[in-house]
C-alpha atoms as a PDB file:
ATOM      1  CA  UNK A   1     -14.060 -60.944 -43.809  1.00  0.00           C
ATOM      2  CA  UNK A   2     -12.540 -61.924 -40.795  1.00  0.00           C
ATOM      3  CA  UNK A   3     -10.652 -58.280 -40.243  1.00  0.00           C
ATOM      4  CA  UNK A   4     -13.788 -56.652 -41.082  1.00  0.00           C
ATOM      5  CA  UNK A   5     -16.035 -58.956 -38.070  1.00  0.00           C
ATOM      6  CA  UNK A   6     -13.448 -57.917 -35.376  1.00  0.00           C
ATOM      7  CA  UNK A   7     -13.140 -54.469 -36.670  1.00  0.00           C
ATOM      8  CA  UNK A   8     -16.682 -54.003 -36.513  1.00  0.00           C
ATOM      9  CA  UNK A   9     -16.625 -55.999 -32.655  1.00  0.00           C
ATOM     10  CA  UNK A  10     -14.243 -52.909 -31.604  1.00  0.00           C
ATOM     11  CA  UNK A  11     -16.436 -50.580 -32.795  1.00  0.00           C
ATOM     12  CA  UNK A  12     -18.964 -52.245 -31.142  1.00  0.00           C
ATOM     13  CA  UNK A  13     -17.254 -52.652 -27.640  1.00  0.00           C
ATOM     14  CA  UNK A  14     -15.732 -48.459 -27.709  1.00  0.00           C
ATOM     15  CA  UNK A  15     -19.177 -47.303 -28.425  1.00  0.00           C
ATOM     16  CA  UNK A  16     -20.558 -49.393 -25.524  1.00  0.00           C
ATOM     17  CA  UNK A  17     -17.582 -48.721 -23.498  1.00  0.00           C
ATOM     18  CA  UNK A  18     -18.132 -44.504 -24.357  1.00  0.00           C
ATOM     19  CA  UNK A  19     -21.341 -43.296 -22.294  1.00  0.00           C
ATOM     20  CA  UNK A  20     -19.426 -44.752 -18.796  1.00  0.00           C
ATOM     21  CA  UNK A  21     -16.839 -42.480 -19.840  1.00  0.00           C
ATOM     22  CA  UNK A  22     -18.229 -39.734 -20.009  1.00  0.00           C
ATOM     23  CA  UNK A  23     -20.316 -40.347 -16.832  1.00  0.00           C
ATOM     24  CA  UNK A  24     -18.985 -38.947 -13.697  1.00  0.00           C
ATOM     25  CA  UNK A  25     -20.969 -39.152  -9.964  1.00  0.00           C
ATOM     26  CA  UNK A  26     -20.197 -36.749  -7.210  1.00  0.00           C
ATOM     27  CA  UNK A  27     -21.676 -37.101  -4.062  1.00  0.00           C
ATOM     28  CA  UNK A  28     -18.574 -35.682  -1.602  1.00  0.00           C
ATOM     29  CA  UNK A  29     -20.321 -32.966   1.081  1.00  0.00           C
ATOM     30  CA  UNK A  30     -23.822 -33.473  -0.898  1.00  0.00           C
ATOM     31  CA  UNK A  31     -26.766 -33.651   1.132  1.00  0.00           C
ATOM     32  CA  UNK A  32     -29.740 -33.211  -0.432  1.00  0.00           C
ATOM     33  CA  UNK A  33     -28.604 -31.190  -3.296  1.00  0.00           C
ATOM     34  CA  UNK A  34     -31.302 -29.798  -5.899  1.00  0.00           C
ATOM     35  CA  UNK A  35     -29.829 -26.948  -7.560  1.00  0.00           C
ATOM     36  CA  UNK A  36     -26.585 -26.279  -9.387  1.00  0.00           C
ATOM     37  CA  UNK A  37     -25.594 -23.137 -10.735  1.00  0.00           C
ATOM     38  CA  UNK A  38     -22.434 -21.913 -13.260  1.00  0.00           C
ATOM     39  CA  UNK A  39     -19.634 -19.891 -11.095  1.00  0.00           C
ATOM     40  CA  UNK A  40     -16.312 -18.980 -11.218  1.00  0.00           C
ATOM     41  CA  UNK A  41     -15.399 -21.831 -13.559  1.00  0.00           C
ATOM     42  CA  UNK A  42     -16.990 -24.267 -11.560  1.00  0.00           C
ATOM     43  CA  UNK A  43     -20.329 -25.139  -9.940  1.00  0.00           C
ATOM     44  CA  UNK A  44     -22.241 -24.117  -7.259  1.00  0.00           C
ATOM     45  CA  UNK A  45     -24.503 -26.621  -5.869  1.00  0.00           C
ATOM     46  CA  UNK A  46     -27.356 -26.017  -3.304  1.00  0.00           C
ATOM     47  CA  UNK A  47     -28.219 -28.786  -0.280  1.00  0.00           C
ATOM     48  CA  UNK A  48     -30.613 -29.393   2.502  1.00  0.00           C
ATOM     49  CA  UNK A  49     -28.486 -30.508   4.762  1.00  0.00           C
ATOM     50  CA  UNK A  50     -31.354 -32.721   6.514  1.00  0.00           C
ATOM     51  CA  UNK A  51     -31.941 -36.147   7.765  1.00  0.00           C
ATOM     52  CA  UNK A  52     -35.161 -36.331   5.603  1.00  0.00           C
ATOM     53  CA  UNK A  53     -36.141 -35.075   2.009  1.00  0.00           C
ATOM     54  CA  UNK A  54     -37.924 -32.373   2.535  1.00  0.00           C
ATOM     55  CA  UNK A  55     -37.806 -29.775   0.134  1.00  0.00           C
ATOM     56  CA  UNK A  56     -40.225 -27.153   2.875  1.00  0.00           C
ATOM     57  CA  UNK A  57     -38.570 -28.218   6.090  1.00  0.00           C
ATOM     58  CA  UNK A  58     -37.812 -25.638   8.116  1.00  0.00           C
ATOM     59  CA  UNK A  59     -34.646 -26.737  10.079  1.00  0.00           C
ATOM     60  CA  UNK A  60     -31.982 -24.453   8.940  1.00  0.00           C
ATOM     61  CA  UNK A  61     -29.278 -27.251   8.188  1.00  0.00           C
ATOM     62  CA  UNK A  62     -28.774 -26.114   4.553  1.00  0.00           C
ATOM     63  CA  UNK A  63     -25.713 -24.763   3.177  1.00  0.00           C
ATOM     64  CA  UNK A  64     -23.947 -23.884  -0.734  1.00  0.00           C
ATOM     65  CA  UNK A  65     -21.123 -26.052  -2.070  1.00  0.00           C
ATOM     66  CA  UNK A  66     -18.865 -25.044  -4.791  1.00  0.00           C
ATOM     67  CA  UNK A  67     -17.514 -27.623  -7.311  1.00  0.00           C
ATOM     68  CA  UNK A  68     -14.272 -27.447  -9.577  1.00  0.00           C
ATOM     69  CA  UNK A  69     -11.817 -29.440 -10.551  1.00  0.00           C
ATOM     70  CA  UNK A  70     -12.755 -32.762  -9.029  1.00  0.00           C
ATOM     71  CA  UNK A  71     -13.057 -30.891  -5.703  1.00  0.00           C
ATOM     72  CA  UNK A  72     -15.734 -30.103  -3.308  1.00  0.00           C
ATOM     73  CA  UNK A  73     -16.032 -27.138  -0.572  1.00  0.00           C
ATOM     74  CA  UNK A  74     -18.541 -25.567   1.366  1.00  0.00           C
ATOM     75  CA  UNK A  75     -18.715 -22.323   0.232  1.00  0.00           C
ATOM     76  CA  UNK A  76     -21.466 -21.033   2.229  1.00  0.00           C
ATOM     77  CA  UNK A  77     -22.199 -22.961   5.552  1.00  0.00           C
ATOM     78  CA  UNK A  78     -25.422 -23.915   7.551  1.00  0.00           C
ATOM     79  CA  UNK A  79     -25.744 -20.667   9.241  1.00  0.00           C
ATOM     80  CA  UNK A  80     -29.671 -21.335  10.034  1.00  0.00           C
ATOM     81  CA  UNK A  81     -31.089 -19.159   7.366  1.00  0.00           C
ATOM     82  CA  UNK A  82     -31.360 -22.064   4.180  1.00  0.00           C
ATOM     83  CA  UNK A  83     -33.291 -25.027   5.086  1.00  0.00           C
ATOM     84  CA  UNK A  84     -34.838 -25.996   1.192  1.00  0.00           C
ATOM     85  CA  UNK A  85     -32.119 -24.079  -0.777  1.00  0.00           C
ATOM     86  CA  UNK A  86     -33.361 -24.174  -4.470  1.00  0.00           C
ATOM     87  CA  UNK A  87     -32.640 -22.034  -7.633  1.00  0.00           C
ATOM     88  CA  UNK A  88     -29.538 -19.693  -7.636  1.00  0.00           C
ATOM     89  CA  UNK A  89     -28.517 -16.387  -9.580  1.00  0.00           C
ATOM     90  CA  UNK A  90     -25.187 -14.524  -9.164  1.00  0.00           C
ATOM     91  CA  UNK A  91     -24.155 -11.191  -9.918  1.00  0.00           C
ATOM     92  CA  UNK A  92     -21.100  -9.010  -8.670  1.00  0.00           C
ATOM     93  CA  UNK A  93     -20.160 -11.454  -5.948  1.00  0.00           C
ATOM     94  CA  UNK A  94     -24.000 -11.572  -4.804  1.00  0.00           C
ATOM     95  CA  UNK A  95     -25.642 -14.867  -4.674  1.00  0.00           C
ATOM     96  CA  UNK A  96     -29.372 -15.178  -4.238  1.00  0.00           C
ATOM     97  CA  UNK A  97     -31.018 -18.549  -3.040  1.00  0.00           C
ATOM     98  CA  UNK A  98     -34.341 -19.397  -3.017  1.00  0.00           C
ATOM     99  CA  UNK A  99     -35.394 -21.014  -0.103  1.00  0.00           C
ATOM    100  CA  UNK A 100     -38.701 -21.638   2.078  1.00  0.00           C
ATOM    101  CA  UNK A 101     -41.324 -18.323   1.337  1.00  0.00           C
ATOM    102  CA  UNK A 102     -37.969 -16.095   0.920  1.00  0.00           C
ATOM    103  CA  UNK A 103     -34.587 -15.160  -0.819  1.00  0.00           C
ATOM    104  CA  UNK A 104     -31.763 -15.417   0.936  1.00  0.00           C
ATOM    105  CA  UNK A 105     -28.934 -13.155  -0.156  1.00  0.00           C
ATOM    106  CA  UNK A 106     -24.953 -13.777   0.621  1.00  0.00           C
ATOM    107  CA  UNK A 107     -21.798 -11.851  -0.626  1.00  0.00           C
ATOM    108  CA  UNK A 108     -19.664 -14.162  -1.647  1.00  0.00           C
ATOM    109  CA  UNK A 109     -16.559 -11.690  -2.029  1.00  0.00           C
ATOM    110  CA  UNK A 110     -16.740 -11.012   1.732  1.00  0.00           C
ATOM    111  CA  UNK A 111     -16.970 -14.918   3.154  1.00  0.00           C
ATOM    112  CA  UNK A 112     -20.341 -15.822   1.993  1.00  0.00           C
ATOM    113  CA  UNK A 113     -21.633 -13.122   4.738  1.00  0.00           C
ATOM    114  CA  UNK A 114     -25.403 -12.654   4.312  1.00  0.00           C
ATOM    115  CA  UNK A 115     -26.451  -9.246   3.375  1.00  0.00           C
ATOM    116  CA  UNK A 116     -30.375  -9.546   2.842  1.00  0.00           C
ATOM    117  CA  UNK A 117     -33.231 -11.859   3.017  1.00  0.00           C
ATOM    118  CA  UNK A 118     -35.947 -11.184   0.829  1.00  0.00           C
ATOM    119  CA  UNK A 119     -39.533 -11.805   2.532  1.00  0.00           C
ATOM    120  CA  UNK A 120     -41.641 -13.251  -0.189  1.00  0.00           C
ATOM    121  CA  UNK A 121     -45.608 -13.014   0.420  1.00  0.00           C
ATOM    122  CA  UNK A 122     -47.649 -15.496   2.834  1.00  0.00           C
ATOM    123  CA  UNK A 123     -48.318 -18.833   1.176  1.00  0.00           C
ATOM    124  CA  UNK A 124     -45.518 -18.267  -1.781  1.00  0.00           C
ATOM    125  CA  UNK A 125     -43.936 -21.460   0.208  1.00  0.00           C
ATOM    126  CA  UNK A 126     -41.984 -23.345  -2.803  1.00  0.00           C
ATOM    127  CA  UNK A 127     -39.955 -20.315  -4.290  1.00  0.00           C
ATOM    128  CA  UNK A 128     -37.996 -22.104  -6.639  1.00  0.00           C
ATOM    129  CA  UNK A 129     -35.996 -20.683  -9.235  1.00  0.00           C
ATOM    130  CA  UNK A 130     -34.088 -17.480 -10.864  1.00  0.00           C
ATOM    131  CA  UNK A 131     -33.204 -15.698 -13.931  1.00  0.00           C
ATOM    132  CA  UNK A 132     -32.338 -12.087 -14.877  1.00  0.00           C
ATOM    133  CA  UNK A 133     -32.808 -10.022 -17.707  1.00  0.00           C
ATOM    134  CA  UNK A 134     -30.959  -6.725 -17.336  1.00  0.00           C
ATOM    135  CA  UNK A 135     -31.301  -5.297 -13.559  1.00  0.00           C
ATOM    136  CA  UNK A 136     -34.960  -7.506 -13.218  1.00  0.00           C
ATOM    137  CA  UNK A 137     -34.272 -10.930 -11.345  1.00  0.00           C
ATOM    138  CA  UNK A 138     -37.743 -12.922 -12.065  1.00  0.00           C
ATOM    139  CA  UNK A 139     -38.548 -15.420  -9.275  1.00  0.00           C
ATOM    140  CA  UNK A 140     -40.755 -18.403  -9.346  1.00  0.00           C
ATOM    141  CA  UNK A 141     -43.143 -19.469  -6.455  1.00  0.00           C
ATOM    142  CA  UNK A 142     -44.444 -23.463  -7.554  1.00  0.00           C
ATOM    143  CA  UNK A 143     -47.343 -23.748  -5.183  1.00  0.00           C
ATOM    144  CA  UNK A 144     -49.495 -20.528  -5.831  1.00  0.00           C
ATOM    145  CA  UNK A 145     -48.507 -20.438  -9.492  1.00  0.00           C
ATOM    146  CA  UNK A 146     -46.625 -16.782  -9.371  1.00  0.00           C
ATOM    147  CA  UNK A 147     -43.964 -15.291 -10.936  1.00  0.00           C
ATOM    148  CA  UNK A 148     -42.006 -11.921  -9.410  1.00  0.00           C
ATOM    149  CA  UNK A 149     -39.993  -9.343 -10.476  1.00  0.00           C
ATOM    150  CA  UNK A 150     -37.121  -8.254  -8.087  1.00  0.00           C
ATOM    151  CA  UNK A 151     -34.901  -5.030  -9.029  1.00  0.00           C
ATOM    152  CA  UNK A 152     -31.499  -5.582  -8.673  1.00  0.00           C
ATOM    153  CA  UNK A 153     -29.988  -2.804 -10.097  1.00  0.00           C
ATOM    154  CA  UNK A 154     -27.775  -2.653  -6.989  1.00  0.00           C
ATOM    155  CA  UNK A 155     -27.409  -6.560  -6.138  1.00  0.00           C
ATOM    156  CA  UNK A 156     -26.585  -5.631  -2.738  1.00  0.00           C
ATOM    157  CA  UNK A 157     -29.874  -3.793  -1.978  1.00  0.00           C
ATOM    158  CA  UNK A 158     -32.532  -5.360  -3.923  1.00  0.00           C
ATOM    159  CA  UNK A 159     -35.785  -4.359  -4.320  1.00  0.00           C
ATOM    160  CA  UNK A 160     -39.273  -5.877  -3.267  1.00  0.00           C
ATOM    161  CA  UNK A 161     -41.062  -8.484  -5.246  1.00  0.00           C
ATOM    162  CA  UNK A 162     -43.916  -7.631  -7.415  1.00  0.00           C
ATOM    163  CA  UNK A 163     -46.240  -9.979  -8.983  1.00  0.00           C
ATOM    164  CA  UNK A 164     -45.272 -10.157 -12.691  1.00  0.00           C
ATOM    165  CA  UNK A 165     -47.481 -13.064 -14.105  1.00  0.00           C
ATOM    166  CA  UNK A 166     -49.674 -15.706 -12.972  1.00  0.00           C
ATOM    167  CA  UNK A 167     -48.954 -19.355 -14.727  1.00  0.00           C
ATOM    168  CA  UNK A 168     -50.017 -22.656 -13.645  1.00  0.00           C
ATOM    169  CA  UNK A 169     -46.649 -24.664 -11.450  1.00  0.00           C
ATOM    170  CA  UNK A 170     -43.922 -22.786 -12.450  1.00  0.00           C
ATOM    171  CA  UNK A 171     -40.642 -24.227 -11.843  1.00  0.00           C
ATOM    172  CA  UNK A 172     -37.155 -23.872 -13.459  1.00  0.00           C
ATOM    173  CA  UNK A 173     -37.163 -20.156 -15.359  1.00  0.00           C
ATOM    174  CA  UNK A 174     -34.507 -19.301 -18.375  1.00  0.00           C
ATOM    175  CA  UNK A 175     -34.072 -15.707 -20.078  1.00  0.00           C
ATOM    176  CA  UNK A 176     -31.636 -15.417 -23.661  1.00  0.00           C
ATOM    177  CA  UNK A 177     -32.323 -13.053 -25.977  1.00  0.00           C
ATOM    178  CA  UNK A 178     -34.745 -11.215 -23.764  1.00  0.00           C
ATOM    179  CA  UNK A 179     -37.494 -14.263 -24.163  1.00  0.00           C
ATOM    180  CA  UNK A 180     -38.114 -16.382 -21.492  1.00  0.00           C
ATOM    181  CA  UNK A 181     -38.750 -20.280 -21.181  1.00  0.00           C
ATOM    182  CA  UNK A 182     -40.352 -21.314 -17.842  1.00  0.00           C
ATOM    183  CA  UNK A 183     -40.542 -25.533 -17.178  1.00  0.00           C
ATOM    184  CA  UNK A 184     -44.004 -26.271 -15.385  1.00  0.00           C
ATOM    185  CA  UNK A 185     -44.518 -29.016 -12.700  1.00  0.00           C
ATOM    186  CA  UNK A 186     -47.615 -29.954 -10.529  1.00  0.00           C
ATOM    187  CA  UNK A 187     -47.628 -29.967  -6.747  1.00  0.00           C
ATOM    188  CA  UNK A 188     -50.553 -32.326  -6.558  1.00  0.00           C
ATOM    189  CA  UNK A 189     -48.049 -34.663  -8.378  1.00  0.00           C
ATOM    190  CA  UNK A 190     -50.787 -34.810 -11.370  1.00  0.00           C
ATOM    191  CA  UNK A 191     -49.581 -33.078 -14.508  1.00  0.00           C
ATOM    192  CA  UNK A 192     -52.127 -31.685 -16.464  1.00  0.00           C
ATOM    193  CA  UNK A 193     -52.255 -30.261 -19.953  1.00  0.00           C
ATOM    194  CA  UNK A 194     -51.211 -27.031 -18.798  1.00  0.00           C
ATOM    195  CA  UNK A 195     -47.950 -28.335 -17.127  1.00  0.00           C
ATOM    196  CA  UNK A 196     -45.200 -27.814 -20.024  1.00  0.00           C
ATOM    197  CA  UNK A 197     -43.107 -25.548 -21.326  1.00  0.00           C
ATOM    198  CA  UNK A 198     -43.563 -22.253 -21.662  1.00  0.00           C
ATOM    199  CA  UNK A 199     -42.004 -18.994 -24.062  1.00  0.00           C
ATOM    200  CA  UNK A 200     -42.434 -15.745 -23.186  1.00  0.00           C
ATOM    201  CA  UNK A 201     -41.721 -13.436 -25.823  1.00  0.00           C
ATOM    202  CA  UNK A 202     -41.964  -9.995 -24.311  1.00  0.00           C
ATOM    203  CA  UNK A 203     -41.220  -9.326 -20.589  1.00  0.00           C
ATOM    204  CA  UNK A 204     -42.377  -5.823 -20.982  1.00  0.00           C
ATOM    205  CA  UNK A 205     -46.360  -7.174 -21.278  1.00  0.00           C
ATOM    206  CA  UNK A 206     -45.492 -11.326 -20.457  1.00  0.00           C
ATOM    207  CA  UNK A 207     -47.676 -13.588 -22.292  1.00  0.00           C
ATOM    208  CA  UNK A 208     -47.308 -17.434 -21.647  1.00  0.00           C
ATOM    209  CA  UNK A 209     -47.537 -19.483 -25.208  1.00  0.00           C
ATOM    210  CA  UNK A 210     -47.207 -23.245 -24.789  1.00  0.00           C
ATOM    211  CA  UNK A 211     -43.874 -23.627 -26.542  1.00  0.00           C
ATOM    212  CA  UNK A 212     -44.423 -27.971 -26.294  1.00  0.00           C
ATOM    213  CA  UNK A 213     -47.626 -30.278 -25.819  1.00  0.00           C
ATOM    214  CA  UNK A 214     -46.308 -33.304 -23.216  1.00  0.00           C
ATOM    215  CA  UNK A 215     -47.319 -32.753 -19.844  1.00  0.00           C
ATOM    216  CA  UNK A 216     -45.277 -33.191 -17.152  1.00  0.00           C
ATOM    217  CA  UNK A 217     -43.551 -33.128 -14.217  1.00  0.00           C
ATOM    218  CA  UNK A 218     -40.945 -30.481 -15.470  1.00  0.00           C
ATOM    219  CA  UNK A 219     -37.984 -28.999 -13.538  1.00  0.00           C
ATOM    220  CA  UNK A 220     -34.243 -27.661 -14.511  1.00  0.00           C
ATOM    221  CA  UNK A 221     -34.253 -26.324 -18.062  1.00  0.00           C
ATOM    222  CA  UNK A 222     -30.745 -24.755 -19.193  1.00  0.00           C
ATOM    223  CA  UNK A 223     -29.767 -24.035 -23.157  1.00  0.00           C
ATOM    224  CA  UNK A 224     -27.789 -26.395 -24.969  1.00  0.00           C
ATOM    225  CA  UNK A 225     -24.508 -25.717 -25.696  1.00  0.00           C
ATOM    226  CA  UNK A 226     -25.160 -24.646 -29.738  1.00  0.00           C
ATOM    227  CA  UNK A 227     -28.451 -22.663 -28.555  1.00  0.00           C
ATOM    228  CA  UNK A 228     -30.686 -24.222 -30.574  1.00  0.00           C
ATOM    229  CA  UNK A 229     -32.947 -26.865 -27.936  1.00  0.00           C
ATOM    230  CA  UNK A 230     -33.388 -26.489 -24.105  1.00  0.00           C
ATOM    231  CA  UNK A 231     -32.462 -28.969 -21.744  1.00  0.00           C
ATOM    232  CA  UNK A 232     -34.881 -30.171 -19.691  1.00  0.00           C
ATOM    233  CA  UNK A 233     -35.452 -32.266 -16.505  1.00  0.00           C
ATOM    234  CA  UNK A 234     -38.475 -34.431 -15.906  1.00  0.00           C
ATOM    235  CA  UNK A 235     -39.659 -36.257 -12.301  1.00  0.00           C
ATOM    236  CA  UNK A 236     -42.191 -37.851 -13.570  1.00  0.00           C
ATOM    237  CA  UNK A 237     -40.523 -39.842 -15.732  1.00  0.00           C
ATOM    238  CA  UNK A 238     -37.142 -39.392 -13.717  1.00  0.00           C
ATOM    239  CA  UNK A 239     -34.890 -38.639 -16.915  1.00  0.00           C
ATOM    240  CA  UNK A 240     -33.800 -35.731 -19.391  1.00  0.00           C
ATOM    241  CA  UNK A 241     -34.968 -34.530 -22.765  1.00  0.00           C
ATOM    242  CA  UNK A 242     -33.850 -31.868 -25.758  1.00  0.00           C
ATOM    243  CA  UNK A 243     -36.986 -29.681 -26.522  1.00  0.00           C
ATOM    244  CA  UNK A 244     -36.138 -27.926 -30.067  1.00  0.00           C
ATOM    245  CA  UNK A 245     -36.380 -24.559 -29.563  1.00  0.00           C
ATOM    246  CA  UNK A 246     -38.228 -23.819 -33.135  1.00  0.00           C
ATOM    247  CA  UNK A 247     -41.171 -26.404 -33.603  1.00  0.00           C
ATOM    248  CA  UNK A 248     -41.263 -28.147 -29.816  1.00  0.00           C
ATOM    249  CA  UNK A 249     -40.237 -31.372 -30.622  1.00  0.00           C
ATOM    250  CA  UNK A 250     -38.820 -33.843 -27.493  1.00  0.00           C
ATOM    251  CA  UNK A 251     -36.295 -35.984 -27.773  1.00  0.00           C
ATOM    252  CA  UNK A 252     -34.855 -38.216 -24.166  1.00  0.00           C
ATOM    253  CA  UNK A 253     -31.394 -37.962 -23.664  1.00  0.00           C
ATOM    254  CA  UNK A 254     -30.166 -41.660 -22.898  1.00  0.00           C
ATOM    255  CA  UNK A 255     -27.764 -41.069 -19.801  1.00  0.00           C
ATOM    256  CA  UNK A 256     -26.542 -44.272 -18.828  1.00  0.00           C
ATOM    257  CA  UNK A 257     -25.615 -44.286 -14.724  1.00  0.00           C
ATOM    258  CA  UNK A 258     -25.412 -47.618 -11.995  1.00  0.00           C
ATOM    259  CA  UNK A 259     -27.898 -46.156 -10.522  1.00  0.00           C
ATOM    260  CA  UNK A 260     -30.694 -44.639 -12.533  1.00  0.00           C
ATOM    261  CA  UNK A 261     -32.006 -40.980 -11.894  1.00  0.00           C
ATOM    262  CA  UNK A 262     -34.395 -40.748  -9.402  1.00  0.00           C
ATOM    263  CA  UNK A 263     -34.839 -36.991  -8.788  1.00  0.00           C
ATOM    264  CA  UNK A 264     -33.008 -34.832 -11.643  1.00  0.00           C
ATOM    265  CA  UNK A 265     -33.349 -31.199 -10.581  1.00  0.00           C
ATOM    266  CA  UNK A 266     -32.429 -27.773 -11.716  1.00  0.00           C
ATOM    267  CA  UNK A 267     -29.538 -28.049 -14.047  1.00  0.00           C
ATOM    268  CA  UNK A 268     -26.644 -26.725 -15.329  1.00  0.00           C
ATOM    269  CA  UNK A 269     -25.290 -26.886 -18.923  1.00  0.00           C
ATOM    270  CA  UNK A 270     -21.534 -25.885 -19.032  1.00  0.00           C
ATOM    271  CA  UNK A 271     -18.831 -26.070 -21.485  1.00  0.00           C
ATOM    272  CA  UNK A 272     -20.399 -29.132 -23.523  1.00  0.00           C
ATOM    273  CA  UNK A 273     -21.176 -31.009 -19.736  1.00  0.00           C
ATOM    274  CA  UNK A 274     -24.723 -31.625 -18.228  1.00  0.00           C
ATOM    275  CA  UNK A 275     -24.448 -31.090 -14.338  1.00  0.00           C
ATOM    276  CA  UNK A 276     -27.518 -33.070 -13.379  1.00  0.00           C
ATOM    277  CA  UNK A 277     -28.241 -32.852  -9.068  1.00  0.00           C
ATOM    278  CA  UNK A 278     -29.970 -35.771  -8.547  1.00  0.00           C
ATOM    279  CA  UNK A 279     -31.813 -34.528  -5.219  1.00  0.00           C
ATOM    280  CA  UNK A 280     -33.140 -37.822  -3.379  1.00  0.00           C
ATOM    281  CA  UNK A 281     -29.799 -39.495  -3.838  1.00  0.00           C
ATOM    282  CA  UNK A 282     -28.245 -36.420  -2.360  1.00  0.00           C
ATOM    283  CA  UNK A 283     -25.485 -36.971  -6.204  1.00  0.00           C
ATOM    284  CA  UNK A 284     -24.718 -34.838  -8.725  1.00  0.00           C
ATOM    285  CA  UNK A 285     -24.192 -36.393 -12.059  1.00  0.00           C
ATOM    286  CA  UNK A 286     -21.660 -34.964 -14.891  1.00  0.00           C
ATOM    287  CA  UNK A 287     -22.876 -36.248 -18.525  1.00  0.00           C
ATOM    288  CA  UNK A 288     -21.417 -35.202 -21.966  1.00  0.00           C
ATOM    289  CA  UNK A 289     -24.053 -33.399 -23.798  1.00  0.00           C
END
């Protein structure tokens, strides 16, 4: 009996002992940081750069960092064109950034030298995330409720945005499969029924269905690693959850940090590892899914 209590006391103490583990904070050259993106086996990881939080400044301070292997660098610096650098989307060496009412467009092959900037219409202020299905990037604008389609069928000279569908907040945006998932959030701070997740099932003629029924203030959403939930990021309460991808069903993901999540942003789900930015406390935070 007595082998068996301690036995069970160890089992006990490793499985309280595991989460910490697997927990890692990164805050080196992070200022600010609200996006992180897959690339060249590491991440990339968008900041501010200001004194304040403030995701529409205008100041020009922000800048890209790139993540791997324990080690930080700025990638691309504050050159004055990203002051609220937001969603990211790479392809042959191009990386586009969304940023305050535009895209901003850098080749990373040559030195992170820009090569566009991508005027997005008056008022489309919070352009906030990107994904691409084939040569169409799809952009979303939080504040008027818009989402674009860009061509990009040569990333170095894209095209102009055209409205694509109207849905109410979107945020983070996800295409697999050719369906898309789009994560809602309310700028008045107020979510309201409509504010969830969406599916669209046919980008040729997009219709929004309501693929969950929880409002909320949603952000990052990324695939899990078997392809079978999404991973999604919530302000409002500050924390993650596993949406199943076939009835809807939520489920938190306990992620056990110091310091609890204030902010969690638009995340990254890579090789069995959550890559959570953590924007007001300018951290990124590394969880085994």
């Amino acid at each position: 009996m007595k082998k068996i209590v301690i036995l069970t006391l160890m089992s006990f103490c490793m499985s309280m002992l595991l989460p910490a583990q697997n927990v890692k904070e990164v805050k080196e050259k992070l200022r600010y940081c609200e996006s992180t993106y897959p690339y060249d086996g590491g991440i990339l990881i968008a900041n501010f750069g200001t004194d304040e939080l403030n995701p529409l400044n205008s100041e020009g301070k922000g800048y890209i960092v790139f993540y791997k292997d324990g080690k930080s660098e700025i990638i691309v610096p504050a050159d004055g064109n990203l002051s609220g650098p937001k969603g990211m989307f790479e392809r042959n060496g191009y990386l586009y950034v969304c940023d305050v009412n535009k895209i901003v467009v850098y080749n990373l092959a040559d030195k992170a030298k820009l090569t566009d900037i991508i005027d997005m219409p008056e008022g489309d202020m919070f352009v906030n995330d990107l994904a691409a299905y084939g040569n169409t990037l799809y952009v979303t604008v939080t504040n008027t409720g818009k989402i674009y389609s860009i061509d990009i069928s040569d990333p170095a000279r894209p095209g102009q945005p055209v409205e694509w569908l109207d849905i109410s907040g979107p945020n983070g945006i996800l295409v697999g499969d050719g369906v898309m998932y789009v994560a809602t959030y309310a700028t008045d701070g107020a979510p309201k029924a409509e504010n969830v997740i969406y599916r669209i099932d046919d980008l040729i003629q997009p219709k929004a269905i309501m693929l969950n029924d929880v409002p909320g203030q949603y952000d990052g959403i990324a695939f899990s690693s078997d392809g079978k939930s999404l991973i999604v990021s919530t302000w409002g309460p500050a924390q993650l959850s596993r949406v199943n991808l076939s009835d809807g069903t939520m489920k938190p993901i306990d992620i056990k940090v110091k310091q609890s999540l204030t902010g969690p942003a638009d995340i990254t789900v890579k090789d069995g590892f959550i890559y959570i930015p953590d924007l007001p406390n300018s951290r990124m935070i590394i969880v085994k899914e």
